[in-house]
PDB file of N, CA and C in Angstrom:
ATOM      1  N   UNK A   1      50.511 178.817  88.594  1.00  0.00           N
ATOM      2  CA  UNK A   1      50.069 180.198  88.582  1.00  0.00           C
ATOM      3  C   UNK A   1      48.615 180.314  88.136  1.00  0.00           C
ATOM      4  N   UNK A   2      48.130 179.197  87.552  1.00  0.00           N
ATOM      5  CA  UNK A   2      46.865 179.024  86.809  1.00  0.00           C
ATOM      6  C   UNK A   2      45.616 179.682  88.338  1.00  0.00           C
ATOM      7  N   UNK A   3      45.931 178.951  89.443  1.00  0.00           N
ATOM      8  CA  UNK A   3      45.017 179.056  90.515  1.00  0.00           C
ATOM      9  C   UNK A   3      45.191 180.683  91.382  1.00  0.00           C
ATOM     10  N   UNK A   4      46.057 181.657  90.476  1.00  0.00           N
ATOM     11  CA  UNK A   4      46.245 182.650  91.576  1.00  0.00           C
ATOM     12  C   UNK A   4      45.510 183.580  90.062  1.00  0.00           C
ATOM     13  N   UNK A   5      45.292 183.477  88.854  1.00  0.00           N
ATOM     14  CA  UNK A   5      44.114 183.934  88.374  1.00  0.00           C
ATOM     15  C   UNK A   5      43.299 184.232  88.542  1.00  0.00           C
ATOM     16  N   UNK A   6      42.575 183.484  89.358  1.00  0.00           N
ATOM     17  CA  UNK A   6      41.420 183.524  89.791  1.00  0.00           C
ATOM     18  C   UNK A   6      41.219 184.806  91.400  1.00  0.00           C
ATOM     19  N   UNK A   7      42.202 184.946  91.787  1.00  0.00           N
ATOM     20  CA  UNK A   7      42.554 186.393  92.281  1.00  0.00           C
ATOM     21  C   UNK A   7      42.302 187.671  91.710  1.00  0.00           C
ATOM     22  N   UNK A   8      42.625 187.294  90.727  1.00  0.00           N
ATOM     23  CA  UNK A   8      42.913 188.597  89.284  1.00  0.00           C
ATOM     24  C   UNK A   8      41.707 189.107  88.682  1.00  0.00           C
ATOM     25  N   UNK A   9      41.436 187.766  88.327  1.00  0.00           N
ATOM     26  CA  UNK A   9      39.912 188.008  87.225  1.00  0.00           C
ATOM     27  C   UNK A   9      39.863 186.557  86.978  1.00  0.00           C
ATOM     28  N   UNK A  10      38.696 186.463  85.514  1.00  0.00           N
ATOM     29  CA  UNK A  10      38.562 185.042  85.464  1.00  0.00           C
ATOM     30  C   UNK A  10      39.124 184.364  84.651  1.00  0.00           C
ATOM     31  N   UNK A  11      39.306 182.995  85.519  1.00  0.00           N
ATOM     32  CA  UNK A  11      40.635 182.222  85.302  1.00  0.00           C
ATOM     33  C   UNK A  11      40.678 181.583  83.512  1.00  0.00           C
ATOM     34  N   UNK A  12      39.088 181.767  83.074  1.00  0.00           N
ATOM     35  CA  UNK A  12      38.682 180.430  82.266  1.00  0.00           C
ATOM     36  C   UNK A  12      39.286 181.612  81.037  1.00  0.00           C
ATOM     37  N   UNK A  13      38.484 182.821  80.969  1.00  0.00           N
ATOM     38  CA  UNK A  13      39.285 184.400  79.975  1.00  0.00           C
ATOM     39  C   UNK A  13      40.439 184.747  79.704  1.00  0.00           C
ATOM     40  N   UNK A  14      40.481 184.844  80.978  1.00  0.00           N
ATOM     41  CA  UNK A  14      42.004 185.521  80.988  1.00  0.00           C
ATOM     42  C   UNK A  14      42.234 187.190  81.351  1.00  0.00           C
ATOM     43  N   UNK A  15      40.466 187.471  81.778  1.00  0.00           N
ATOM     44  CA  UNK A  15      40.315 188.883  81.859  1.00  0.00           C
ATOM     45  C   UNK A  15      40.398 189.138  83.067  1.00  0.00           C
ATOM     46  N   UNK A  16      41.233 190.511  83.509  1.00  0.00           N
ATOM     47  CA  UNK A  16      40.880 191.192  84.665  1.00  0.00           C
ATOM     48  C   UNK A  16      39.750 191.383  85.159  1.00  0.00           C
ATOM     49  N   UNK A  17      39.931 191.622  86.221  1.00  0.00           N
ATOM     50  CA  UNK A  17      38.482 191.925  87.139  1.00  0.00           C
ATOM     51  C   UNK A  17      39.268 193.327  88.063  1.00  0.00           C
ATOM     52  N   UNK A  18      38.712 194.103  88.078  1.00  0.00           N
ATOM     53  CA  UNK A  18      39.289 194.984  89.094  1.00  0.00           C
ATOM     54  C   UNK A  18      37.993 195.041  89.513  1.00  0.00           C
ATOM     55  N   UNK A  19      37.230 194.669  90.078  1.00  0.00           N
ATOM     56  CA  UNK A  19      36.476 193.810  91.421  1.00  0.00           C
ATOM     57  C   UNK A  19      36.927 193.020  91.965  1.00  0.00           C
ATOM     58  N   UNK A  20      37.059 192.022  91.457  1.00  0.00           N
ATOM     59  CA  UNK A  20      38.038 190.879  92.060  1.00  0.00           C
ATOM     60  C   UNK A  20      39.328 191.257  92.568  1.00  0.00           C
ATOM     61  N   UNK A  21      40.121 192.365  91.928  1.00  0.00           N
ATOM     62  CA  UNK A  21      41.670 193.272  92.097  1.00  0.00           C
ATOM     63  C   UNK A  21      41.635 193.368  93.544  1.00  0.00           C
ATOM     64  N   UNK A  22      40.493 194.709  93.706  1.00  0.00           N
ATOM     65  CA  UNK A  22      40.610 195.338  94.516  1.00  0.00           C
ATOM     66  C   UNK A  22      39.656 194.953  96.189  1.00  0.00           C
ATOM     67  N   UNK A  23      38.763 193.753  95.785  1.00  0.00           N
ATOM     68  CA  UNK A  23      38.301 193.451  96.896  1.00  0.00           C
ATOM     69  C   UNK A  23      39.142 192.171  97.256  1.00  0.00           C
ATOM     70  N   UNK A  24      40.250 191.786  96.885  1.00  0.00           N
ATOM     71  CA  UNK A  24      41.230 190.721  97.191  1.00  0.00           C
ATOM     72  C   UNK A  24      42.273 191.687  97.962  1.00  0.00           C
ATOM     73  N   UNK A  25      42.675 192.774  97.310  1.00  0.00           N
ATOM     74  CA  UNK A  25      43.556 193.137  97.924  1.00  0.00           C
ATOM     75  C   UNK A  25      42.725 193.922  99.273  1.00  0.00           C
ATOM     76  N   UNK A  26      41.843 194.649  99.154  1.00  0.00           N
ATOM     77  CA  UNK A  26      41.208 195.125 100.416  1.00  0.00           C
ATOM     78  C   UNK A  26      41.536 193.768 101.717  1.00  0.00           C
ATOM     79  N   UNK A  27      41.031 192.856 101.151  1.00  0.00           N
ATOM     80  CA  UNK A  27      40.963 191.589 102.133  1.00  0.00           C
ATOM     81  C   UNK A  27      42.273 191.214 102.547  1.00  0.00           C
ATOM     82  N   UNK A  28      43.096 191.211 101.824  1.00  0.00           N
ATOM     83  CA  UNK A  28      44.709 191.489 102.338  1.00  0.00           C
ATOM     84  C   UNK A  28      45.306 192.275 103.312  1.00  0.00           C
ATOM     85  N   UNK A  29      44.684 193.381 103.006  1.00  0.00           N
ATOM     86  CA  UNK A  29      45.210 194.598 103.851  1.00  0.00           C
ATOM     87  C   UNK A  29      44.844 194.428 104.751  1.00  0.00           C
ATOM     88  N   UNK A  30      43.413 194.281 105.212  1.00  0.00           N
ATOM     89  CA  UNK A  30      42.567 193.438 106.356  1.00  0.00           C
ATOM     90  C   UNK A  30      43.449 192.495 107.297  1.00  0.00           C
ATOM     91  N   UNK A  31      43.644 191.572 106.727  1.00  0.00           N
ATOM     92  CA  UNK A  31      43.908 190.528 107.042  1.00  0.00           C
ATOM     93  C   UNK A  31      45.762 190.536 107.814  1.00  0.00           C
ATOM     94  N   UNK A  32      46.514 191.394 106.682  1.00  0.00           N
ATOM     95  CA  UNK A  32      47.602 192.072 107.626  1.00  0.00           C
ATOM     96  C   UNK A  32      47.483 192.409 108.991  1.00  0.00           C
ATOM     97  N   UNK A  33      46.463 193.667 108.488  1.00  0.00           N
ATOM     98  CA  UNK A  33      46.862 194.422 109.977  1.00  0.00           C
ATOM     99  C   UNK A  33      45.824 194.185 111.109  1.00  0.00           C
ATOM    100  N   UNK A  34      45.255 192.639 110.812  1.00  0.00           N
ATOM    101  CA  UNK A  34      44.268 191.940 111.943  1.00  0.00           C
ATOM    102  C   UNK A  34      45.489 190.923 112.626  1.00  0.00           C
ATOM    103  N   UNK A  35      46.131 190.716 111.327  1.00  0.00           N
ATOM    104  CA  UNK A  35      47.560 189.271 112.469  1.00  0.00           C
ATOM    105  C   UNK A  35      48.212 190.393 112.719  1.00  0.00           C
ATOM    106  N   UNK A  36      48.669 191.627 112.524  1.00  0.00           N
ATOM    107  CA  UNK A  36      49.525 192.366 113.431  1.00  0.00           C
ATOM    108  C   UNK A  36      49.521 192.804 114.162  1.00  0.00           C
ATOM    109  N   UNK A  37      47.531 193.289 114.776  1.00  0.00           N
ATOM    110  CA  UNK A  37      47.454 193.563 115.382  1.00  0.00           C
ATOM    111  C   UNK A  37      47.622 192.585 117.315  1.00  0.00           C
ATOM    112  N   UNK A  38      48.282 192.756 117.685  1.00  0.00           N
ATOM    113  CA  UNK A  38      48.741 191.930 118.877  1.00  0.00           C
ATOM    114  C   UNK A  38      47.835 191.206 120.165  1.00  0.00           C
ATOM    115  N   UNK A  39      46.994 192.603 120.608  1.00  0.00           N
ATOM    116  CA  UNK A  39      46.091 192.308 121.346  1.00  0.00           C
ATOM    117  C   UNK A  39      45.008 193.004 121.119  1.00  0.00           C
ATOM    118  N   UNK A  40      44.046 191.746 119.659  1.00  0.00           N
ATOM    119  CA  UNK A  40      42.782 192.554 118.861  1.00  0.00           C
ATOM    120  C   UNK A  40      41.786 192.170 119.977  1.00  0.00           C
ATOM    121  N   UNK A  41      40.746 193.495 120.580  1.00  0.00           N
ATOM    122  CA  UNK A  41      39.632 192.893 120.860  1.00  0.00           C
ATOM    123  C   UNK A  41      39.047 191.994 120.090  1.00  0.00           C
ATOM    124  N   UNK A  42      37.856 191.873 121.122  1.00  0.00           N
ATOM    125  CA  UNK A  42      37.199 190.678 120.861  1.00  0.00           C
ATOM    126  C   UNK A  42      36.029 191.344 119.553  1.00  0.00           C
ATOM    127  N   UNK A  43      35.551 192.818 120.015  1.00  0.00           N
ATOM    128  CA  UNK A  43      35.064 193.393 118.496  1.00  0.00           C
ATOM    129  C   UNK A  43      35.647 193.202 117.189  1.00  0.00           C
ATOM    130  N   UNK A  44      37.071 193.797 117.122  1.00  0.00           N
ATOM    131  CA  UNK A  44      37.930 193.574 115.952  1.00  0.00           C
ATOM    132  C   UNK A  44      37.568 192.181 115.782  1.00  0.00           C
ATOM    133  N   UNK A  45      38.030 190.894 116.171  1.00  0.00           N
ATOM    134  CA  UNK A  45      37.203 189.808 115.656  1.00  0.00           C
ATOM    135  C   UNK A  45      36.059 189.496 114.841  1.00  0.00           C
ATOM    136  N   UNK A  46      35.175 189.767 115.391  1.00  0.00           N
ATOM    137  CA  UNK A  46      33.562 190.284 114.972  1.00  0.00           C
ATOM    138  C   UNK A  46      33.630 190.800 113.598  1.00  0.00           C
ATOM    139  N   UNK A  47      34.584 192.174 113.269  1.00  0.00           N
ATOM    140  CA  UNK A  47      34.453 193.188 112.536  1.00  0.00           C
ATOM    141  C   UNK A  47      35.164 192.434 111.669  1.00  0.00           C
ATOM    142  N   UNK A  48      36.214 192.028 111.507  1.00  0.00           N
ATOM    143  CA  UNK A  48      36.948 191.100 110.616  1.00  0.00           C
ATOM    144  C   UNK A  48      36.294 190.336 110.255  1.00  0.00           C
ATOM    145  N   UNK A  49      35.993 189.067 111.164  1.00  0.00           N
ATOM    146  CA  UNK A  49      35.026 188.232 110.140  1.00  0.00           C
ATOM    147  C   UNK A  49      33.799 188.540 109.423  1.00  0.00           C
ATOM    148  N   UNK A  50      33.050 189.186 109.967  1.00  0.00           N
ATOM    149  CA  UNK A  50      32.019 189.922 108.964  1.00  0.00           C
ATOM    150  C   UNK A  50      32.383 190.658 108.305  1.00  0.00           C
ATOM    151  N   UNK A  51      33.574 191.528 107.691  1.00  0.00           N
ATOM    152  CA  UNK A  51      33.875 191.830 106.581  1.00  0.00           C
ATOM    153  C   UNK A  51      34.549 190.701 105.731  1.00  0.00           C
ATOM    154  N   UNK A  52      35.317 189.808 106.470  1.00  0.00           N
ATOM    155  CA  UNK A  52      35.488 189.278 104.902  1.00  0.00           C
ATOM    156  C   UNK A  52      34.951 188.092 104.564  1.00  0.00           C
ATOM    157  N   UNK A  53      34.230 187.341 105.679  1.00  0.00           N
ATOM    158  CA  UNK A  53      33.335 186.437 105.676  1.00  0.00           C
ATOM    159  C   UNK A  53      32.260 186.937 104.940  1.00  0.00           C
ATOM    160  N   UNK A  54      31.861 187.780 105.694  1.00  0.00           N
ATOM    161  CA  UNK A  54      30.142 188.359 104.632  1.00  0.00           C
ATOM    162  C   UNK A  54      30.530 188.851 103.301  1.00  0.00           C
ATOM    163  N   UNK A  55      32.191 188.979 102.629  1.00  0.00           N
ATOM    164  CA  UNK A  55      32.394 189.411 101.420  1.00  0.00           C
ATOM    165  C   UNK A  55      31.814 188.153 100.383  1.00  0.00           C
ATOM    166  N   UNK A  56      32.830 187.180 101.213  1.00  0.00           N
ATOM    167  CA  UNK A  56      32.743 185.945 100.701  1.00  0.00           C
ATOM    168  C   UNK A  56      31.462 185.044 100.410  1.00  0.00           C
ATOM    169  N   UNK A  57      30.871 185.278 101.208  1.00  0.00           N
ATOM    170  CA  UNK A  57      28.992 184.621 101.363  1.00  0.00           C
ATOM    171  C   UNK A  57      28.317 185.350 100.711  1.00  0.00           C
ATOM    172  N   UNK A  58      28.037 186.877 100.050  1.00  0.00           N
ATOM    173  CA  UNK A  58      27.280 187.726  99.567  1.00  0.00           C
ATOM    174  C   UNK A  58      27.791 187.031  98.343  1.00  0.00           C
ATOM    175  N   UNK A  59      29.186 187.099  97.812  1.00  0.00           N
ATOM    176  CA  UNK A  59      29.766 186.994  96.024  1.00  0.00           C
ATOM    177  C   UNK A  59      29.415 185.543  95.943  1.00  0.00           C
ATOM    178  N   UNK A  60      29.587 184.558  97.036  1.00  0.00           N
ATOM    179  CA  UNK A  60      28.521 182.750  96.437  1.00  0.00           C
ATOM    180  C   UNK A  60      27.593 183.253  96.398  1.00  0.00           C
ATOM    181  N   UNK A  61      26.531 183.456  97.442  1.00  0.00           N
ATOM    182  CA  UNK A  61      25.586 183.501  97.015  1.00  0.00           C
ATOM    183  C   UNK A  61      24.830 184.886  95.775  1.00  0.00           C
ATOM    184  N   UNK A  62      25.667 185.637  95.253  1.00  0.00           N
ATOM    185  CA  UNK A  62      25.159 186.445  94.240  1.00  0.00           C
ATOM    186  C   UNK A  62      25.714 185.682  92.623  1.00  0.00           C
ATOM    187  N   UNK A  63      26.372 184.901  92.910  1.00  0.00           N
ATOM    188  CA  UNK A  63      26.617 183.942  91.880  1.00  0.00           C
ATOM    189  C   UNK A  63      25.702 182.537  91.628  1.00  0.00           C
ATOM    190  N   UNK A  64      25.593 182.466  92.676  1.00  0.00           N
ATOM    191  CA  UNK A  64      24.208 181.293  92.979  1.00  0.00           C
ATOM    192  C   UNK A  64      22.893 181.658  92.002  1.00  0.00           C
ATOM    193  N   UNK A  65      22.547 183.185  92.286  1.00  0.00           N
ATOM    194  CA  UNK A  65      21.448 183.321  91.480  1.00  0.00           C
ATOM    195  C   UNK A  65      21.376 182.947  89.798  1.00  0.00           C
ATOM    196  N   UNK A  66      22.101 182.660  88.851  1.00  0.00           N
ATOM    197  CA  UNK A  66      21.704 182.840  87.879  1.00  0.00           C
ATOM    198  C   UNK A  66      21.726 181.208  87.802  1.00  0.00           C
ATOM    199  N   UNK A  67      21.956 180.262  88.633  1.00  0.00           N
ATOM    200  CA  UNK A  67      22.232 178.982  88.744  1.00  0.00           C
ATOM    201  C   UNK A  67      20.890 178.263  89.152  1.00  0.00           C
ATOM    202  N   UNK A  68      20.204 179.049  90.084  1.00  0.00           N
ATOM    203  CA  UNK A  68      19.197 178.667  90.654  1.00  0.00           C
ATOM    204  C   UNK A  68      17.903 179.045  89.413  1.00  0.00           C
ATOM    205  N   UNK A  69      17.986 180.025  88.568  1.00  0.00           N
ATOM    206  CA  UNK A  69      17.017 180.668  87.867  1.00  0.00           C
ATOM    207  C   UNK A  69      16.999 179.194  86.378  1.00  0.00           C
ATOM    208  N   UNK A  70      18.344 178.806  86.196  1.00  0.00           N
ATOM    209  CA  UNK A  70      18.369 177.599  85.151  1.00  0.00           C
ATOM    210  C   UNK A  70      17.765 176.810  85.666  1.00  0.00           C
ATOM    211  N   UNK A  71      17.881 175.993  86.854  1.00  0.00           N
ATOM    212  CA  UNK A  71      17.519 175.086  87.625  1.00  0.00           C
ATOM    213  C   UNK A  71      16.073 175.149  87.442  1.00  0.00           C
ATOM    214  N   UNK A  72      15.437 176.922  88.022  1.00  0.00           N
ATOM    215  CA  UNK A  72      14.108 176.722  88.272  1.00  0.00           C
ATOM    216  C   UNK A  72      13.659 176.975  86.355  1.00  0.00           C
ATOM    217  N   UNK A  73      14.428 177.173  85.697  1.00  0.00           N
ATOM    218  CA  UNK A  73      13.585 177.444  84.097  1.00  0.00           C
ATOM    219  C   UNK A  73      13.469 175.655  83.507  1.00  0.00           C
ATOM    220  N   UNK A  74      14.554 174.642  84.280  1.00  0.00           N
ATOM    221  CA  UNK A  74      15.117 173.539  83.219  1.00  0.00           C
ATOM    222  C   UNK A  74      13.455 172.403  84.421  1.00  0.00           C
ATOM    223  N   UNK A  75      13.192 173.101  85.566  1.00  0.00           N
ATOM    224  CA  UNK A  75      12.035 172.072  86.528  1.00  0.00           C
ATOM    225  C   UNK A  75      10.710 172.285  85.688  1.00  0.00           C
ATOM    226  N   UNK A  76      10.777 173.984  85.324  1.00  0.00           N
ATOM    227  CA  UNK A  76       9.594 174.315  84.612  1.00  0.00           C
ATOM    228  C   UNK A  76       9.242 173.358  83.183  1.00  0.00           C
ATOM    229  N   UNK A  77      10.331 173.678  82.438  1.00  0.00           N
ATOM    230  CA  UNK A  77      10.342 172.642  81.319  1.00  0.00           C
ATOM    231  C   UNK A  77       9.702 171.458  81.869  1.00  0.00           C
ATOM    232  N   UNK A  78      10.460 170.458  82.433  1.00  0.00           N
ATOM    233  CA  UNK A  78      10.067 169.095  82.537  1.00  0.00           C
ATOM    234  C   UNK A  78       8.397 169.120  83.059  1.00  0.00           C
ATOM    235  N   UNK A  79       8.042 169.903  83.352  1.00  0.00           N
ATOM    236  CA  UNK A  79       6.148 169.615  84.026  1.00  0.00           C
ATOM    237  C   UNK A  79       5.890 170.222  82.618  1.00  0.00           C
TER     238      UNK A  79
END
């Protein structure tokens, strides 16, 4: 159950996220009624993956930033 935490909120806390709540479950709901839908255009495709693809690529890479800012403070140090 440790790995479905991380659904919730964060895993390492133990705290909710209702960001994490509610853009998991958005992506659910999505994701339902895209396999139910039977015969999805080829838009619906499109529209699906760029919503939850581009959810997914915006939250790495907006997590990336404070990773990249150590990186560039720990290069500065060493010169």
């Amino acid at each position: 159950m440790h790995w479905l935490a991380g659904l919730l909120g964060n895993p390492q806390t133990g705290q909710a996220s209702h960001t994490k709540l509610w853009a998991n479950v958005a992506a659910a709901a999505m994701t339902y009624k895209f396999v139910t839908q039977a015969d999805a255009p080829e838009w619906l495709w499109w529209a699906y993956g760029a919503m939850v693809g581009g959810y997914a690529l915006i939250k790495r890479g907006i997590a990336a930033v404070p990773q990249l800012a150590e990186i560039r403070r720990e290069h500065k140090h060493e010169e």
